[in-house]
N, C-alpha and C. Protein backbone atom coordinates (compact mmCIF):
# COMPACT_ATOMS: atom_id res chain seq x y z
N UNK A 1 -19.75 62.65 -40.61
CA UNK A 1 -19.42 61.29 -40.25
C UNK A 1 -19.38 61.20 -38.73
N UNK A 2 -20.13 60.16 -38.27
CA UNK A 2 -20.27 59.98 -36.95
C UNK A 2 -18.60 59.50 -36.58
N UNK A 3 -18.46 59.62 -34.89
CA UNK A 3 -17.09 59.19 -34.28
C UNK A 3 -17.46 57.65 -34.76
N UNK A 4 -18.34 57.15 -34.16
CA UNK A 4 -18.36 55.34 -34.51
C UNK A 4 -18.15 55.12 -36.00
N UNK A 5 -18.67 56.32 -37.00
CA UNK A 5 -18.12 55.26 -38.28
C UNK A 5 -16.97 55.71 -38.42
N UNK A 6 -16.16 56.91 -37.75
CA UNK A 6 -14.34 57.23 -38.71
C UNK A 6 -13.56 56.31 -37.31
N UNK A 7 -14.13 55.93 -36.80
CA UNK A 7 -13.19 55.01 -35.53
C UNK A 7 -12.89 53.76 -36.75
N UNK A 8 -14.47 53.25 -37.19
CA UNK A 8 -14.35 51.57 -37.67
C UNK A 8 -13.50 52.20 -39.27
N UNK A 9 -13.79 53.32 -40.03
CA UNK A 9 -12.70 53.36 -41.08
C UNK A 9 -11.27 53.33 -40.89
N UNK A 10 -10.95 53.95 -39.66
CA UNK A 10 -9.83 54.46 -38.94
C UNK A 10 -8.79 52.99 -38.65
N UNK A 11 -9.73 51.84 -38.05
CA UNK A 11 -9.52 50.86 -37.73
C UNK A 11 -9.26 49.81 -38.85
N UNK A 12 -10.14 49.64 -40.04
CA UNK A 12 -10.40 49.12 -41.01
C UNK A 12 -8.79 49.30 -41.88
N UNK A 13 -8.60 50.47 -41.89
CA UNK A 13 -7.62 51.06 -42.89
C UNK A 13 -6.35 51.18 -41.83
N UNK A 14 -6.09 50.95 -40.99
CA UNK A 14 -5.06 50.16 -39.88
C UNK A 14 -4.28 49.20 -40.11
N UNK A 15 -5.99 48.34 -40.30
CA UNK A 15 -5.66 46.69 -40.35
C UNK A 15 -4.94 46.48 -41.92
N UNK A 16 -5.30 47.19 -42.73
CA UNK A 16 -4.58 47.04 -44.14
C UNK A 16 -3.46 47.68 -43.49
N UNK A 17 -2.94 48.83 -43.30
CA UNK A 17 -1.62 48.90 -43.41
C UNK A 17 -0.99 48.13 -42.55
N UNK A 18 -0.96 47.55 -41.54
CA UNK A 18 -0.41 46.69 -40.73
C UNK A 18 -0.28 45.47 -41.35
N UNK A 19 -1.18 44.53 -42.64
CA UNK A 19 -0.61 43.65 -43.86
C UNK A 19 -0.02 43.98 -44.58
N UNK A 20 -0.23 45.43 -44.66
CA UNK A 20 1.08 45.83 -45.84
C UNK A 20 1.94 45.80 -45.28
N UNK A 21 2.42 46.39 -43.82
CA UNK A 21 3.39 46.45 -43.60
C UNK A 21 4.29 45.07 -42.79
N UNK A 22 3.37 44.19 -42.90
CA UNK A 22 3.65 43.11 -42.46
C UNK A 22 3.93 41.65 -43.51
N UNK A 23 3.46 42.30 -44.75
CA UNK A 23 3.76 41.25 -45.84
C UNK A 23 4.24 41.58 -46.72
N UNK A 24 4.20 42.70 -47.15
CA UNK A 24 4.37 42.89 -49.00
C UNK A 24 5.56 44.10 -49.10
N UNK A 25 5.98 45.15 -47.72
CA UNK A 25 5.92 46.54 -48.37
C UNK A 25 6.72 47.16 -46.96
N UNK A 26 7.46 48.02 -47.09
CA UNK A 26 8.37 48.17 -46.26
C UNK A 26 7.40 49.81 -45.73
N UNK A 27 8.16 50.05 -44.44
CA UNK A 27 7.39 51.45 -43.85
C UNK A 27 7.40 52.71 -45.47
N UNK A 28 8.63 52.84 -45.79
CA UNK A 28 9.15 53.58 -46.84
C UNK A 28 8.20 53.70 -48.16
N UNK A 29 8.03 52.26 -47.96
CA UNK A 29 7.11 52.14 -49.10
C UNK A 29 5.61 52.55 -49.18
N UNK A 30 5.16 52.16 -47.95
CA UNK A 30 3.78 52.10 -47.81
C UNK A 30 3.57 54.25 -47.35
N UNK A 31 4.04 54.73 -46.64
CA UNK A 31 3.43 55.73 -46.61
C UNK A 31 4.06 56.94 -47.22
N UNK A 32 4.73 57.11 -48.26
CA UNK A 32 4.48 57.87 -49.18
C UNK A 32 3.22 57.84 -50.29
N UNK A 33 2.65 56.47 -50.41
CA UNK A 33 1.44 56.73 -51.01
C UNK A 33 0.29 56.87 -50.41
N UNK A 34 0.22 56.57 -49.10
CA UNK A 34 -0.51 56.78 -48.13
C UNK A 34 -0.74 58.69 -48.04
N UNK A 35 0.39 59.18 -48.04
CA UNK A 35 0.18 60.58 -48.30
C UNK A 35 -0.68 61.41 -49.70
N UNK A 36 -0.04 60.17 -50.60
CA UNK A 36 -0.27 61.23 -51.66
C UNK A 36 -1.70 60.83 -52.17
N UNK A 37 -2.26 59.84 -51.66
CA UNK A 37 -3.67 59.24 -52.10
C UNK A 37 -4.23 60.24 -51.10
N UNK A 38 -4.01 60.45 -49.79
CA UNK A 38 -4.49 61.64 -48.85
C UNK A 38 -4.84 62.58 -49.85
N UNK A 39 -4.24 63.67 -49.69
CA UNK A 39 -3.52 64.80 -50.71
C UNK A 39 -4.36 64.68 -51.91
N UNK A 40 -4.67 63.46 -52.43
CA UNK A 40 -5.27 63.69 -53.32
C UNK A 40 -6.66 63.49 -53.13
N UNK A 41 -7.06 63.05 -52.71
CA UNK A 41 -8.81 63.13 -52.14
C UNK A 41 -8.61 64.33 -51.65
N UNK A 42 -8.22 64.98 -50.86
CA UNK A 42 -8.37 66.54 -50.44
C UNK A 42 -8.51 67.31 -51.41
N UNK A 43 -7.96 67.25 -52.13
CA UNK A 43 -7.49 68.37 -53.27
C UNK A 43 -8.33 67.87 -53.91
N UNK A 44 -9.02 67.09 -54.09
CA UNK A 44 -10.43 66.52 -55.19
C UNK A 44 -11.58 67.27 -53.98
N UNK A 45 -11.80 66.96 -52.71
CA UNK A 45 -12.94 66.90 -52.28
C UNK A 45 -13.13 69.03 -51.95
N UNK A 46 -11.63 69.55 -51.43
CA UNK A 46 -11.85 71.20 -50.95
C UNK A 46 -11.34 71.94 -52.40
N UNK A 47 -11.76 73.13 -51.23
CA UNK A 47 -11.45 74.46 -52.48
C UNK A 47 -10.31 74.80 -52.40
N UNK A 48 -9.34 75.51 -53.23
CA UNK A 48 -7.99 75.33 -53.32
C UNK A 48 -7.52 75.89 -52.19
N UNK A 49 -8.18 77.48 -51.67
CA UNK A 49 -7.90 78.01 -50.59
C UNK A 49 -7.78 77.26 -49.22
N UNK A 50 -8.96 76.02 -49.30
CA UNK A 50 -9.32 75.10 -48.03
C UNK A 50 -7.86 74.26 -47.82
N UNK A 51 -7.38 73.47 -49.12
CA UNK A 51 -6.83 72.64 -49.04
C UNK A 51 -5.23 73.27 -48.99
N UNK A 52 -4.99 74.13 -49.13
CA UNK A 52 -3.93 74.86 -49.25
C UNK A 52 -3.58 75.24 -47.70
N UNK A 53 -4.82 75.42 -46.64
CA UNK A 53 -4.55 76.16 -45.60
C UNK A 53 -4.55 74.78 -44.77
N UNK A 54 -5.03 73.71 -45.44
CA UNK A 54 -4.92 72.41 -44.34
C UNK A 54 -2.84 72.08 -44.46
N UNK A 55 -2.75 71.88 -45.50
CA UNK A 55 -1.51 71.58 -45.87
C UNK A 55 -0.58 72.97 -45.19
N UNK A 56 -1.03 73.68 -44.74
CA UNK A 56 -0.24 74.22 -44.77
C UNK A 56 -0.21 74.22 -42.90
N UNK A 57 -1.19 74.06 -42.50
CA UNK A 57 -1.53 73.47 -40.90
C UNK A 57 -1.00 72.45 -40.57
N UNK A 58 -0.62 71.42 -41.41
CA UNK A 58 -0.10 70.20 -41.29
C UNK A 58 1.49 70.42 -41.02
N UNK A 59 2.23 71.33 -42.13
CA UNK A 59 3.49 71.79 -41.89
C UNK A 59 3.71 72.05 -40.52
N UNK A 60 2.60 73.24 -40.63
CA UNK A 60 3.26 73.95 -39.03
C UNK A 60 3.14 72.91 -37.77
N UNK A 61 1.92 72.04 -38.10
CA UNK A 61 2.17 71.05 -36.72
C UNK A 61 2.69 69.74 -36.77
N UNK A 62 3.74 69.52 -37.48
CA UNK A 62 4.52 68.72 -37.88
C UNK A 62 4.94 67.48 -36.47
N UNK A 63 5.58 68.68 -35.56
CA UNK A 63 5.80 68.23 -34.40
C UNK A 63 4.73 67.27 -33.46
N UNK A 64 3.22 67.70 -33.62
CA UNK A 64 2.69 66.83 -33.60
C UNK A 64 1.99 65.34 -34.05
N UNK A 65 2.76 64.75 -34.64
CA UNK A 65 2.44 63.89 -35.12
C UNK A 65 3.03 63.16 -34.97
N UNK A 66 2.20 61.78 -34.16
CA UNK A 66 2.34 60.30 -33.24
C UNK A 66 3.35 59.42 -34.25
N UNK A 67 4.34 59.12 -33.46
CA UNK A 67 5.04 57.62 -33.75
C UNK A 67 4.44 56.38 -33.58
N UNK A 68 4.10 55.67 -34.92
CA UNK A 68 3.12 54.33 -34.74
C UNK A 68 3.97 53.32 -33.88
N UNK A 69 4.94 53.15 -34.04
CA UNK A 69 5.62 52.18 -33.29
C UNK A 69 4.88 51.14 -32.19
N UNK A 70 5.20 52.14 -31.48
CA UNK A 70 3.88 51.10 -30.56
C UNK A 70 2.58 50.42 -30.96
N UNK A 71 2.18 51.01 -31.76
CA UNK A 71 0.63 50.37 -32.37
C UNK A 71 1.33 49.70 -33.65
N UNK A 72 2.55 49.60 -34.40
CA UNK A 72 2.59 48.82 -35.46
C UNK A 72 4.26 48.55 -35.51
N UNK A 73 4.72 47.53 -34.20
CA UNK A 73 6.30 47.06 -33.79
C UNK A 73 6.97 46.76 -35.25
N UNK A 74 6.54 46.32 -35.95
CA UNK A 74 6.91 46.27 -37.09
C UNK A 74 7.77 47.12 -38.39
N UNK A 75 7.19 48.37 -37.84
CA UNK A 75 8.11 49.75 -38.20
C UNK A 75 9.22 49.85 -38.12
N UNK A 76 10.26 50.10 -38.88
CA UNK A 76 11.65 50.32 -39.05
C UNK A 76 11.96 51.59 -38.93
């Protein structure tokens, strides 16, 4: 996947959670399934070893991972 098309998915799938989180669905709500629909395309698309060592990369860099706040004030 080119950078220009996971920017416009990236963007696309933004703009939905920013209605979800702006009409229907509280932070709480919206990204625990946001995870587990993740999680689950992974675990559909790699091999168990693959997906096991991403998840498990994700743990360890926990610390990195951005507070939307700024990009979505709306966050509680």
């Amino acid at each position: 996947m080119s950078d220009d098309k996971l920017l416009e998915v990236y963007d696309e799938y933004m703009a939905l959670t920013d209605k979800l989180l702006g009409n229907k669905a509280t932070a709480l709500e919206v990204a625990p399934i946001m995870i587990r629909l993740g999680l689950e395309i992974y675990k559909t698309v790699m091999s168990e070893e693959d997906y096991n060592r991403m998840v498990d990369y994700i743990a360890d860099n926990r610390d990195q991972i951005q507070n939307l706040k700024e990009y979505l004030p709306e966050i509680h």
